[in-house]
Protein backbone atom coordinates (compact mmCIF):
# COMPACT_ATOMS: atom_id res chain seq x y z
CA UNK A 1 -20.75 -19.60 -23.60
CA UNK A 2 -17.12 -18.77 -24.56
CA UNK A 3 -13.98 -20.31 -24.21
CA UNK A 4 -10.31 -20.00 -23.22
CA UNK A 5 -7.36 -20.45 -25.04
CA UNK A 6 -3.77 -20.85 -22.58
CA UNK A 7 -2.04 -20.08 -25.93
CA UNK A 8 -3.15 -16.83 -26.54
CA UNK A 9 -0.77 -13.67 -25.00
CA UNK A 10 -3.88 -12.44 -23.39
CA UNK A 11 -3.94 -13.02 -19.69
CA UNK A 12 -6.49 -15.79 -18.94
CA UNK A 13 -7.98 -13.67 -16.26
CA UNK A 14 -8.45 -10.67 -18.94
CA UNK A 15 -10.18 -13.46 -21.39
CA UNK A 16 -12.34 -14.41 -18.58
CA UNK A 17 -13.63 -10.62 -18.09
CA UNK A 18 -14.24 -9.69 -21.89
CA UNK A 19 -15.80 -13.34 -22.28
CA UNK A 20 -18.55 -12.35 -19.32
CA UNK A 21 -18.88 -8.88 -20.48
CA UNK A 22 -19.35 -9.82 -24.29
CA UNK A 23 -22.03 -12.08 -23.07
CA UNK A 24 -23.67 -9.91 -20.86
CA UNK A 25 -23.33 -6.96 -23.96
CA UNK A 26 -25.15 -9.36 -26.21
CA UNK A 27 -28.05 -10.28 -23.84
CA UNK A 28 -26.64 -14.12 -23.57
CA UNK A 29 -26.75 -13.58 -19.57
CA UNK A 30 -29.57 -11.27 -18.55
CA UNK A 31 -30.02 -9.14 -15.57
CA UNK A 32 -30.49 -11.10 -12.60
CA UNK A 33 -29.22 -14.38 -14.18
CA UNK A 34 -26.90 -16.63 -11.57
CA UNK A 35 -23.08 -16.95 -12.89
CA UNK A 36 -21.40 -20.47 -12.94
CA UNK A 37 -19.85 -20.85 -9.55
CA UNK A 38 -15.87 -20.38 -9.21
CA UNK A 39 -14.99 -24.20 -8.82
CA UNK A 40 -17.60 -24.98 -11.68
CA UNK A 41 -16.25 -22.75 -14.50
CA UNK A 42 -12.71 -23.43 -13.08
CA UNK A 43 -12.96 -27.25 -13.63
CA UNK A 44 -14.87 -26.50 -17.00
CA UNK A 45 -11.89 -24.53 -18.00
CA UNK A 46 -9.34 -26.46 -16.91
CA UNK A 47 -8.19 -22.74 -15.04
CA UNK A 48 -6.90 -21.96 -11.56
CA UNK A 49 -9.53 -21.46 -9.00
CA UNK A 50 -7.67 -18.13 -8.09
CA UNK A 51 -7.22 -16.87 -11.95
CA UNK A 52 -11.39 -17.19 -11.79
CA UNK A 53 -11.56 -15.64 -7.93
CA UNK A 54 -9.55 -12.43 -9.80
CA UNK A 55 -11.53 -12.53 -12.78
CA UNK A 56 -14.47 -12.80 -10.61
CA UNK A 57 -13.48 -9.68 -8.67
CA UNK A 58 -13.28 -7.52 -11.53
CA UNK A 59 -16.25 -8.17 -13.11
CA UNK A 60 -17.56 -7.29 -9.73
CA UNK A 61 -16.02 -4.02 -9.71
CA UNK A 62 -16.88 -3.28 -13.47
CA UNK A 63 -20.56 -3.36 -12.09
CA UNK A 64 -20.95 -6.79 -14.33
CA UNK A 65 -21.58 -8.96 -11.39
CA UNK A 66 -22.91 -8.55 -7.88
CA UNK A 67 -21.54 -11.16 -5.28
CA UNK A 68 -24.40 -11.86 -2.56
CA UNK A 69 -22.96 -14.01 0.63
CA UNK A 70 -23.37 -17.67 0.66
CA UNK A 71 -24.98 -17.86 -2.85
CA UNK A 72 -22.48 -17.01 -5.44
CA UNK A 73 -22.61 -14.08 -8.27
CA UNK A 74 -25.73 -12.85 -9.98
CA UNK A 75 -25.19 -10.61 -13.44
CA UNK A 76 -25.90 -7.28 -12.68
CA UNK A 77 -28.42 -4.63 -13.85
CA UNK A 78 -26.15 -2.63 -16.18
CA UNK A 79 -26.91 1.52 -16.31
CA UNK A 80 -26.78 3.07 -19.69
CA UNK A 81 -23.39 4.66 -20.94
CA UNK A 82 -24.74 7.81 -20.75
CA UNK A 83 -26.06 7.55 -16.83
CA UNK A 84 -22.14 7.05 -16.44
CA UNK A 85 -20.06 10.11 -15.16
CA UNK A 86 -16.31 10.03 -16.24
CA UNK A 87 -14.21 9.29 -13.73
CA UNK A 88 -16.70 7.77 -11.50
CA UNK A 89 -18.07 4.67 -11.00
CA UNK A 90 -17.35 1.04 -12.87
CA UNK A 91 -14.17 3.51 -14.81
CA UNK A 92 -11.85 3.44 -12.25
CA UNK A 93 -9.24 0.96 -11.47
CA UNK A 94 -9.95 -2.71 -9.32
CA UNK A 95 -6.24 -4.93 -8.86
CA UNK A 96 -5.65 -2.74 -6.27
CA UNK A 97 -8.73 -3.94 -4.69
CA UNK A 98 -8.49 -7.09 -4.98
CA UNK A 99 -5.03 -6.97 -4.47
CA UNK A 100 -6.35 -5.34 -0.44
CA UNK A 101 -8.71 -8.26 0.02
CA UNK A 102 -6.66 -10.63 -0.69
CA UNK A 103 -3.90 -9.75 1.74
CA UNK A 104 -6.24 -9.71 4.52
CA UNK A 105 -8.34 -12.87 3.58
CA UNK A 106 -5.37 -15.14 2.57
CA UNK A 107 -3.56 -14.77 5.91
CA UNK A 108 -3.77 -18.53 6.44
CA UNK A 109 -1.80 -19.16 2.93
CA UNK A 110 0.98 -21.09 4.44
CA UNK A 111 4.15 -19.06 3.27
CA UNK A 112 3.67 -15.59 2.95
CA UNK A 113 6.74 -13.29 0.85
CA UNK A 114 4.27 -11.13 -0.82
CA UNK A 115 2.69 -9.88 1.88
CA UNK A 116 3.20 -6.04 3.54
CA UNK A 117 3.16 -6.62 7.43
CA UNK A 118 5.96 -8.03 10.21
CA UNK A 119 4.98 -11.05 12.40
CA UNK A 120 3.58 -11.03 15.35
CA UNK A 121 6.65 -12.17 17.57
CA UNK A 122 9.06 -9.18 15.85
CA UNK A 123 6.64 -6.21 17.25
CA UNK A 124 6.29 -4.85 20.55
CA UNK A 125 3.64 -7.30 21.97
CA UNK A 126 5.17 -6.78 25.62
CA UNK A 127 4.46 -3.13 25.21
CA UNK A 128 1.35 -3.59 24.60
CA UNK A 129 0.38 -5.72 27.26
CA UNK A 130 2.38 -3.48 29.97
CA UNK A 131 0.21 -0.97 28.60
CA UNK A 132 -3.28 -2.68 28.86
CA UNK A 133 -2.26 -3.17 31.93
CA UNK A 134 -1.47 0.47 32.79
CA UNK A 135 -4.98 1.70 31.03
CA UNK A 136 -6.70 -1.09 33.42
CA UNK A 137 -5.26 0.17 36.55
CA UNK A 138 -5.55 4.23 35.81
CA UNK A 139 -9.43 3.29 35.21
CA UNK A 140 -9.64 6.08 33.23
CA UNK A 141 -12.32 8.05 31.77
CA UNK A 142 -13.24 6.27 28.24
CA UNK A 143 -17.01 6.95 27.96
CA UNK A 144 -16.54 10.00 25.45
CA UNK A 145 -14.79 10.89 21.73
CA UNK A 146 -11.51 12.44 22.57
CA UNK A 147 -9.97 15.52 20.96
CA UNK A 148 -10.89 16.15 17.91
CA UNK A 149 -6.82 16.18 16.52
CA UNK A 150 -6.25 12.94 19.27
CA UNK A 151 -4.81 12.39 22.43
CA UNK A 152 -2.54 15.48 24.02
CA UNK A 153 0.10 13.52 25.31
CA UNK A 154 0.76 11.65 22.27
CA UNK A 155 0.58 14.32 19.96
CA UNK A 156 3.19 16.32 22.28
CA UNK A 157 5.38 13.09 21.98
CA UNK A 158 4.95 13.01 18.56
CA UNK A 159 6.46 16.40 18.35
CA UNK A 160 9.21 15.69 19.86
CA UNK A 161 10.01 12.86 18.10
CA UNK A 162 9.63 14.42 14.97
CA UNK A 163 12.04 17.47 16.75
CA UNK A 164 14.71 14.49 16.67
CA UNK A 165 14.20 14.05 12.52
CA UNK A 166 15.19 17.99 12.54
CA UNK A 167 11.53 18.48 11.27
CA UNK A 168 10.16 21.68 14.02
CA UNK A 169 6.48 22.06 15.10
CA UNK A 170 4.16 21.98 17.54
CA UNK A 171 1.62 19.71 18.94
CA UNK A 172 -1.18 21.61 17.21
CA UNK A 173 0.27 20.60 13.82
CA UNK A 174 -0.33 17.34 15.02
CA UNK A 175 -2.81 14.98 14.19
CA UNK A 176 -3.86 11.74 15.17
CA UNK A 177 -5.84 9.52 12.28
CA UNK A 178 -6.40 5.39 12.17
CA UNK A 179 -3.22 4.29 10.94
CA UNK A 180 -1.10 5.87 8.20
CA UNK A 181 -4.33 4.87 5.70
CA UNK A 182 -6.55 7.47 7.29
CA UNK A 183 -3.90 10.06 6.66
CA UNK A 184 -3.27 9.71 4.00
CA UNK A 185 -7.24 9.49 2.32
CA UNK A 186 -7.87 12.44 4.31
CA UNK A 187 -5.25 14.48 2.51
CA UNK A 188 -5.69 12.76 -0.94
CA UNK A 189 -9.67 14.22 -0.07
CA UNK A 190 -8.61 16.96 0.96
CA UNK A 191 -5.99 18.31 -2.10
CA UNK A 192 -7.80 15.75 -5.13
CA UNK A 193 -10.31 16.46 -7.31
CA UNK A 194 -11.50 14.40 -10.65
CA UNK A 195 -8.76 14.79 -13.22
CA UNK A 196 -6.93 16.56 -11.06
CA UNK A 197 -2.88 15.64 -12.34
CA UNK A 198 -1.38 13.83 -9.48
CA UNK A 199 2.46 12.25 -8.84
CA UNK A 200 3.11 9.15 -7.87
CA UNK A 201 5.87 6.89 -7.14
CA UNK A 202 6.31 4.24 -10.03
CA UNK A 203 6.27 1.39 -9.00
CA UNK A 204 4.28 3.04 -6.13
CA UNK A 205 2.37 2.02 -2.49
CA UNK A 206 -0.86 0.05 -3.79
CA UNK A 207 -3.19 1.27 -1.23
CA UNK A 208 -2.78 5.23 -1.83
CA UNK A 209 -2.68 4.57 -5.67
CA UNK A 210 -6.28 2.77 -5.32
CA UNK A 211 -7.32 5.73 -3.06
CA UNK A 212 -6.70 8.11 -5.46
CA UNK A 213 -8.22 5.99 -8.44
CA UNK A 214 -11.15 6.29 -6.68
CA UNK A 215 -11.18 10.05 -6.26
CA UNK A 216 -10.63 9.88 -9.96
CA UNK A 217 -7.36 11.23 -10.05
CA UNK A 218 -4.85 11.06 -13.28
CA UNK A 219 -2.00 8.84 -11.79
CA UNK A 220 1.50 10.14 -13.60
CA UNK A 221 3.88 7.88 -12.27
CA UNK A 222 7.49 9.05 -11.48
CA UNK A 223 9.82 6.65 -11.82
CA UNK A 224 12.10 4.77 -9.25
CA UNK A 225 15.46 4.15 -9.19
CA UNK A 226 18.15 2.84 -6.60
CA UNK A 227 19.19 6.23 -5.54
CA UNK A 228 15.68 7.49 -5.62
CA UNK A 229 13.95 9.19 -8.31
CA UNK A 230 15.03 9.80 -12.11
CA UNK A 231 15.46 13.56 -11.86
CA UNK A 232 15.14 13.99 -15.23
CA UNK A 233 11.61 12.02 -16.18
CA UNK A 234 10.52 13.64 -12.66
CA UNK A 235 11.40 17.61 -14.12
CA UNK A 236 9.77 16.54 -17.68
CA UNK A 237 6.42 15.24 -16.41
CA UNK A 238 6.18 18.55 -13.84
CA UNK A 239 6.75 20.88 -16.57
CA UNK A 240 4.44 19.18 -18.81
CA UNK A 241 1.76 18.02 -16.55
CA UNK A 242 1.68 20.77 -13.82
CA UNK A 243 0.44 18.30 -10.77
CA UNK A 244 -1.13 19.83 -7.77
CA UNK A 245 0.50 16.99 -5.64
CA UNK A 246 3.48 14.66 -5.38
CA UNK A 247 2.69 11.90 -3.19
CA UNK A 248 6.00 10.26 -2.56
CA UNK A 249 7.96 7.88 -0.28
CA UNK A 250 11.34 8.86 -0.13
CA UNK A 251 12.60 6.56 2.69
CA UNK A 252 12.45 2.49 2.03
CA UNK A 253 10.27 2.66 -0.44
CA UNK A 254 7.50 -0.14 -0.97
CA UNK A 255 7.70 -1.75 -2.90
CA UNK A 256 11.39 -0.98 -4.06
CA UNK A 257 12.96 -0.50 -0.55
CA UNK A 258 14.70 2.39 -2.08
CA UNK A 259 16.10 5.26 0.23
CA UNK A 260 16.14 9.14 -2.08
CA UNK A 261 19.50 10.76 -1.78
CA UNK A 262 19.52 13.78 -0.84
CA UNK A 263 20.50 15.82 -3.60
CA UNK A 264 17.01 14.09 -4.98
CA UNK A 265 15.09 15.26 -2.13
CA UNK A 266 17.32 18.86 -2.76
CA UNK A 267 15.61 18.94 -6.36
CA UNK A 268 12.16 17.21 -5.31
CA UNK A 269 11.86 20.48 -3.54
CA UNK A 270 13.33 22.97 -6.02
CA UNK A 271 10.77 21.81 -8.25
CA UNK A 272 7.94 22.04 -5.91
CA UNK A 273 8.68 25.47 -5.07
CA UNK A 274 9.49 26.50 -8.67
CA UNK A 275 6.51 24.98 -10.17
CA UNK A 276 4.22 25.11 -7.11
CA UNK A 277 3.02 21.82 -5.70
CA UNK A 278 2.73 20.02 -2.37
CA UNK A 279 4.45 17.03 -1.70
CA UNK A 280 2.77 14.48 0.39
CA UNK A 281 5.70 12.20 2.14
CA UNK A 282 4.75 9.07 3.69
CA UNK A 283 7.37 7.83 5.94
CA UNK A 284 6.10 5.02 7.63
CA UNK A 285 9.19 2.91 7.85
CA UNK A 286 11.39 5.90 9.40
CA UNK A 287 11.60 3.90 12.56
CA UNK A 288 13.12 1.13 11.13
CA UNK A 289 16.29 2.82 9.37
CA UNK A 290 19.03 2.62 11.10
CA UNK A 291 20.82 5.68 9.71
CA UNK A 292 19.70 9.01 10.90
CA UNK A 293 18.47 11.10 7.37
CA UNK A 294 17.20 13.95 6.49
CA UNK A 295 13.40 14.20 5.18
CA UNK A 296 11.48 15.87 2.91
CA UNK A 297 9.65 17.53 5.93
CA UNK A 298 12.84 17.95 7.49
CA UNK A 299 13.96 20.59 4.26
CA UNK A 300 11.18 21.95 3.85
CA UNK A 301 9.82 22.62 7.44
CA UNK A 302 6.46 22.19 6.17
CA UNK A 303 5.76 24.70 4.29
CA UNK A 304 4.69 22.66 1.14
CA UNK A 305 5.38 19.42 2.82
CA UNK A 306 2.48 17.23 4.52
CA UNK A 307 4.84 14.49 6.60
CA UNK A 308 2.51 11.08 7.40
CA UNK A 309 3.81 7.79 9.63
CA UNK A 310 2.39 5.82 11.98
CA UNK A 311 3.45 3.03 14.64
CA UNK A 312 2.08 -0.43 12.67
CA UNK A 313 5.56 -1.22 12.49
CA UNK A 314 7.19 -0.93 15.29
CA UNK A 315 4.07 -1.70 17.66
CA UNK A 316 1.32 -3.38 16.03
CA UNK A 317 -0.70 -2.39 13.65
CA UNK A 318 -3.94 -3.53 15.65
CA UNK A 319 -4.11 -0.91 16.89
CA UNK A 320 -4.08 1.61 14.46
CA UNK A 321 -2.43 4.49 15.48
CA UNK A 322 -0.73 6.81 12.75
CA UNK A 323 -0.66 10.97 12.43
CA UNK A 324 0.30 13.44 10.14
CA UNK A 325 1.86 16.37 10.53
CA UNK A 326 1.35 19.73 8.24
CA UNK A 327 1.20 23.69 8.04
CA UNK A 328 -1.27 25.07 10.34
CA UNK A 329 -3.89 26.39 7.95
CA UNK A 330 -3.81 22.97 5.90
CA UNK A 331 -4.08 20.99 9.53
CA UNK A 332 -7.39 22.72 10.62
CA UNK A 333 -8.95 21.55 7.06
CA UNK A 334 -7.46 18.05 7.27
CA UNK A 335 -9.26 18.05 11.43
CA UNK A 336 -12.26 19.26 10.22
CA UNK A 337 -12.47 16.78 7.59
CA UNK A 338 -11.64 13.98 10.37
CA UNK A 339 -14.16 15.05 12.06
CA UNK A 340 -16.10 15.14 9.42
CA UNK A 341 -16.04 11.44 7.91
CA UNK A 342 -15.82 9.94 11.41
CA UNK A 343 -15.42 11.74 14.27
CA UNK A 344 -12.39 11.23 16.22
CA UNK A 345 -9.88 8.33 16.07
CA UNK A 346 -9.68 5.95 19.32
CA UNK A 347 -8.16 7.43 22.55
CA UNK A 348 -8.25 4.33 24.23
CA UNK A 349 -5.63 3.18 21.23
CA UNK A 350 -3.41 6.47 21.44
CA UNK A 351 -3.32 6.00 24.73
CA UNK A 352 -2.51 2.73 24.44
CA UNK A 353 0.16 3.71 21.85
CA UNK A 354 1.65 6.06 24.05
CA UNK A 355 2.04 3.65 26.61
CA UNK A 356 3.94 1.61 25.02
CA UNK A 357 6.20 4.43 23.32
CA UNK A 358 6.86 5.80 27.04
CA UNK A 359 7.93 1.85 27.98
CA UNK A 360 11.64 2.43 28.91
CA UNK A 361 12.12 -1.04 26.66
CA UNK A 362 10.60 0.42 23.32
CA UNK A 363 13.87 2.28 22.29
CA UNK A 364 15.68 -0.99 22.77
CA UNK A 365 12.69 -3.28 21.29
CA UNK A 366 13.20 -0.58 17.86
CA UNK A 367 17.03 -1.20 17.84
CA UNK A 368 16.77 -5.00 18.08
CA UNK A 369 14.24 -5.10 15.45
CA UNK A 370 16.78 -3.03 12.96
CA UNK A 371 19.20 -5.77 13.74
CA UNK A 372 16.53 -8.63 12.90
CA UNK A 373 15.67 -6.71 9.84
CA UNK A 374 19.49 -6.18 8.24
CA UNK A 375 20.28 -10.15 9.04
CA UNK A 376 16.61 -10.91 7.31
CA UNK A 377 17.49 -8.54 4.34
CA UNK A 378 20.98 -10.52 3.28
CA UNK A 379 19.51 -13.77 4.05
CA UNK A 380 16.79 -13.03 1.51
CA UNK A 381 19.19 -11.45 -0.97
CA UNK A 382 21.27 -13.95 -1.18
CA UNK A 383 18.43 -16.84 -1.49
CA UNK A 384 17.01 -14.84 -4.46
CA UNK A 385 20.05 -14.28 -6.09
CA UNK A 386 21.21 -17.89 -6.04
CA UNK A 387 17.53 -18.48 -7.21
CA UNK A 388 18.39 -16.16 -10.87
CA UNK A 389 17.09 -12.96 -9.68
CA UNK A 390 18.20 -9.78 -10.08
CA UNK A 391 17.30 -7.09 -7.48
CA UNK A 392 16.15 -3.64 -7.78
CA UNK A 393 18.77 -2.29 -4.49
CA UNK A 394 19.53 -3.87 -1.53
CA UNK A 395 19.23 -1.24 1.19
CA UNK A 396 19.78 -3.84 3.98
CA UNK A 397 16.98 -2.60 5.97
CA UNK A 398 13.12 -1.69 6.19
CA UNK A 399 11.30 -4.61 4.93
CA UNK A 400 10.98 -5.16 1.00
CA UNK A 401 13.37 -6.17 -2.06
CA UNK A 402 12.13 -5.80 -5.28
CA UNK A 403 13.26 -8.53 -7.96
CA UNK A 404 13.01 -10.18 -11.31
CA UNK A 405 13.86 -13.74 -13.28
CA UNK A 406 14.89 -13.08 -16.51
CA UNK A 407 12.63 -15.95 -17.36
CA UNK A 408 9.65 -14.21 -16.51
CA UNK A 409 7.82 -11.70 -18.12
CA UNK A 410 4.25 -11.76 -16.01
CA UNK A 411 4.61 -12.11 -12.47
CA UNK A 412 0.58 -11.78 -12.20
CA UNK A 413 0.59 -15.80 -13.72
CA UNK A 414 3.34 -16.80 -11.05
CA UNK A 415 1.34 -15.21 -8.68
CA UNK A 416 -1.89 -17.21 -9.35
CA UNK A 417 0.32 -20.41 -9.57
CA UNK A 418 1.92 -19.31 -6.25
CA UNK A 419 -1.33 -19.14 -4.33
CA UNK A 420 -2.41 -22.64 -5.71
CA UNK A 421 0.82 -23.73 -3.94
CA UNK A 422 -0.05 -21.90 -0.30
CA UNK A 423 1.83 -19.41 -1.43
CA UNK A 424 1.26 -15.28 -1.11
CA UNK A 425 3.09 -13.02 -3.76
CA UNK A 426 3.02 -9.62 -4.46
CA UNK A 427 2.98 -9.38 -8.26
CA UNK A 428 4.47 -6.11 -9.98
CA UNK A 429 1.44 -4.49 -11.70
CA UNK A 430 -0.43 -4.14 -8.79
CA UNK A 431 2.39 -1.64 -7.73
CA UNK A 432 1.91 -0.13 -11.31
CA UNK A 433 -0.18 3.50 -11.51
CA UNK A 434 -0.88 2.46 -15.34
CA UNK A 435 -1.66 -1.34 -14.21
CA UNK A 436 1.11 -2.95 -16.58
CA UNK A 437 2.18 -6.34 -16.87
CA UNK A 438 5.25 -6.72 -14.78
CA UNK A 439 8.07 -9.33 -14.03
CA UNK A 440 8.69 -7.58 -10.90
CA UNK A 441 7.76 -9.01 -7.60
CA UNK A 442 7.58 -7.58 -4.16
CA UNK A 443 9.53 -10.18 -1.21
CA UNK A 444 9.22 -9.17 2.37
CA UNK A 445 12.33 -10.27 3.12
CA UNK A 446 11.02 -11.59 7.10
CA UNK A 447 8.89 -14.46 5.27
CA UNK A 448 11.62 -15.68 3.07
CA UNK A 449 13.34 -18.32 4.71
CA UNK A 450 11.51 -21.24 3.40
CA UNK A 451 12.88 -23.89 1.10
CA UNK A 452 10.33 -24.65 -0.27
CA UNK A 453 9.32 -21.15 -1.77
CA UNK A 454 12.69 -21.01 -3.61
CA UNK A 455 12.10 -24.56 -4.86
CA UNK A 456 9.00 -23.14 -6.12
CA UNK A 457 10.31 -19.99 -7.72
CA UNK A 458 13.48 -21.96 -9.23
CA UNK A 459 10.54 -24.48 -10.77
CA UNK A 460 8.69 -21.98 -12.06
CA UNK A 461 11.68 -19.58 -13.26
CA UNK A 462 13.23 -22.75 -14.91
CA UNK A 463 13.83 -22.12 -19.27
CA UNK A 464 11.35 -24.29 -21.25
């Protein structure tokens, strides 16, 4: 059919993809037509069975292949070019995909570094429980949907948490969603249309940059740096490109763990009001900075700011409790479209939520975690730098470093050697709004303190 060659610069994943799709072009493998399984073409190739589950994927998402349970991949019946609408479709991007499945599906890979969530024993399980517990014995009334913009007493708790953070509103410019996710594709449906010039962070949060792929949005990525954004690239590409929307994550960033100064969150807004744009800030890890800091929202009062979090990581992210906060006009559309795509989100789990953020042990559980998190951050640090790496910032909290080997210019092929070896990484391009190769790599620094992962990277890192 076609054949690999390791020696060529070209990704053996991306050889694998134009080698199907050439053959399926041609009319070699017709419609309907069963693909070799993975392990068969892997052994034939003398390839990683994960470089051919990735290559797999994509030709999956390109519309070359469809994947039917329990009997492999079939080629798929191709539509004509010009049945294809731009922007929609087989056009826009898949890493990020597969980059989603994985994480969930390889939770039993032994060691875990790459991955985006905090163990089990660092949340607040007790809370949880207490709180079942509570539910159980109020016997409350479950049976229908909830408010439409979720639970009262939550969102009035949220307000005044958010009255702490200096950022003023009220509990109607609250609301609810399933986890920061929900937020944020509700506003990202809400503001994005196809083409529509967007801002992201570069390297940027791979399940929003996905999201908006999908809507069909033109990704311009703003680049990161240790203090927060480059002011000047950031100024150039608003002029130039005139986004609608900035979606941004000032606060330990992911995947840099960078924290914005605020003179850059000073001209973020300047900018926004001079050229006229929203800013979307996600600030999911707020709870876990130890140093009280001002916010986007907090400037701006919400005027062109939409402010998103959530409690995954502090509580659990079971149970899938996040909110957004925004101007009052803008908050009726976002509830409406809520409503709209699925009702409303679980009061039985914002109830549950609140439970646990009333528990007089939370504030305590949230302190103790920062603690865990700052002695996990310069444990990492220093493993990695003994290891040859060099690291994007070290802001000794939230959960992510960003690093490089000088020895490696593709983390994506570390990556796929990694998981061979029981090993999850998160490799730099899929944090990429243009895709690139990268030798970045995401660590979470809880999961680093195994031996045998830096004896792998050192290996692997070593000059030929």
């Amino acid at each position: 059919m076609f054949t690999l060659d390791p020696h060529n610069s070209t990704p053996l994943v991306l050889q694998i993809v134009a080698g199907f799709r050439a053959a399926i072009d041609r009319g070699e493998l017709r419609p309907g037509s069963k693909a070799p399984s993975i392990r068969q073409f892997a052994h034939a190739q003398n390839v990683s069975v994960f470089t051919v589950v990735d290559a797999y994927d994509r030709l999956v998402a390109l519309g070359y292949f469809a994947s039917r349970p329990h009997s492999g991949f079939f080629v798929k019946t191709r539509p004509s070019v010009a049945t294809e609408s731009p922007g929609h479709g087989p056009n826009f991007s898949f890493d990020s995909m597969w980059y989603l499945r994985r994480i969930f599906e390889n939770r039993a890979l032994r060691m875990k570094p790459g991955c985006g969530w905090l163990p089990g024993d660092w949340l607040f399980q007790d809370g949880v429980r207490r709180g079942l517990r509570s539910l159980a014995a109020e016997d409350a009334d479950l049976s229908g949907y909830g408010e439409p913009k979720g639970y009262p007493p939550l969102r009035r708790l949220v307000r005044e948490l958010l009255a702490e953070q200096e950022i003023a509103v009220t509990a109607e410019q609250v609301l609810l969603t399933q986890g920061s996710s929900q937020a944020m594709d509700l506003v990202a449906r809400r503001l994005v249309r196809p083409g529509d010039p967007v801002l992201v962070d570069d390297p940027g949060y791979p399940n929003l940059l996905f999201s908006l792929r999908f809507l069909g949005a033109r990704l311009i990525g703003v680049p990161r740096t240790p203090a927060g954004y480059d002011l000047v690239a950031l100024e150039k590409l608003v002029i130039e490109e005139r986004p609608k929307v900035f979606f941004t994550q000032p606060r330990l960033q992911s995947p840099t763990g960078s924290i914005a100064q605020l003179a850059h969150l000073h001209r973020v807004m300047q900018l926004a009001d001079k050229h006229d744009f929203l800013v979307v800030e996600n600030d999911i890890y707020a709870d876990l900075d130890p140093e009280p800091r001002p916010s986007l929202a907090s400037l701006d009062q919400l005027h062109r700011v939409i402010y998103i979090s959530s409690f995954s990581k502090t509580i659990s992210p079971n149970i899938r409790v996040g909110y957004l906060a925004a101007n009052p006009d803008l908050l009726e559309d976002l509830a409406q479209l809520k409503m709209i795509s699925g009702l409303t989100s679980s009061e039985f789990s914002e109830r549950l939520a609140y439970g646990a953020l009333t528990d007089g042990r939370c504030r305590k559980h949230v302190k103790g975690l920062r603690e865990r998190l700052a002695k996990a951050h310069a444990s990492a640090a220093s493993s990695l730098i003994k290891a040859g790496f060099e690291i994007f910032c070290e802001p000794k909290a939230g959960i992510f470093l960003w690093a490089k080997h000088p020895a490696l210019a593709d983390s994506a092929e570390l990556a796929y050697k990694a998981a061979d070896q029981d090993i999850l990484l998160g490799p730099g391009h899929l944090f990429s709004p243009e895709l690139r190769t990268s030798p970045w790599l995401r660590f979470n620094v809880i999961f680093c303190d195994e031996p045998a992962l830096f004896g792998f990277l050192i290996e692997q890192c070593r000059p030929a």
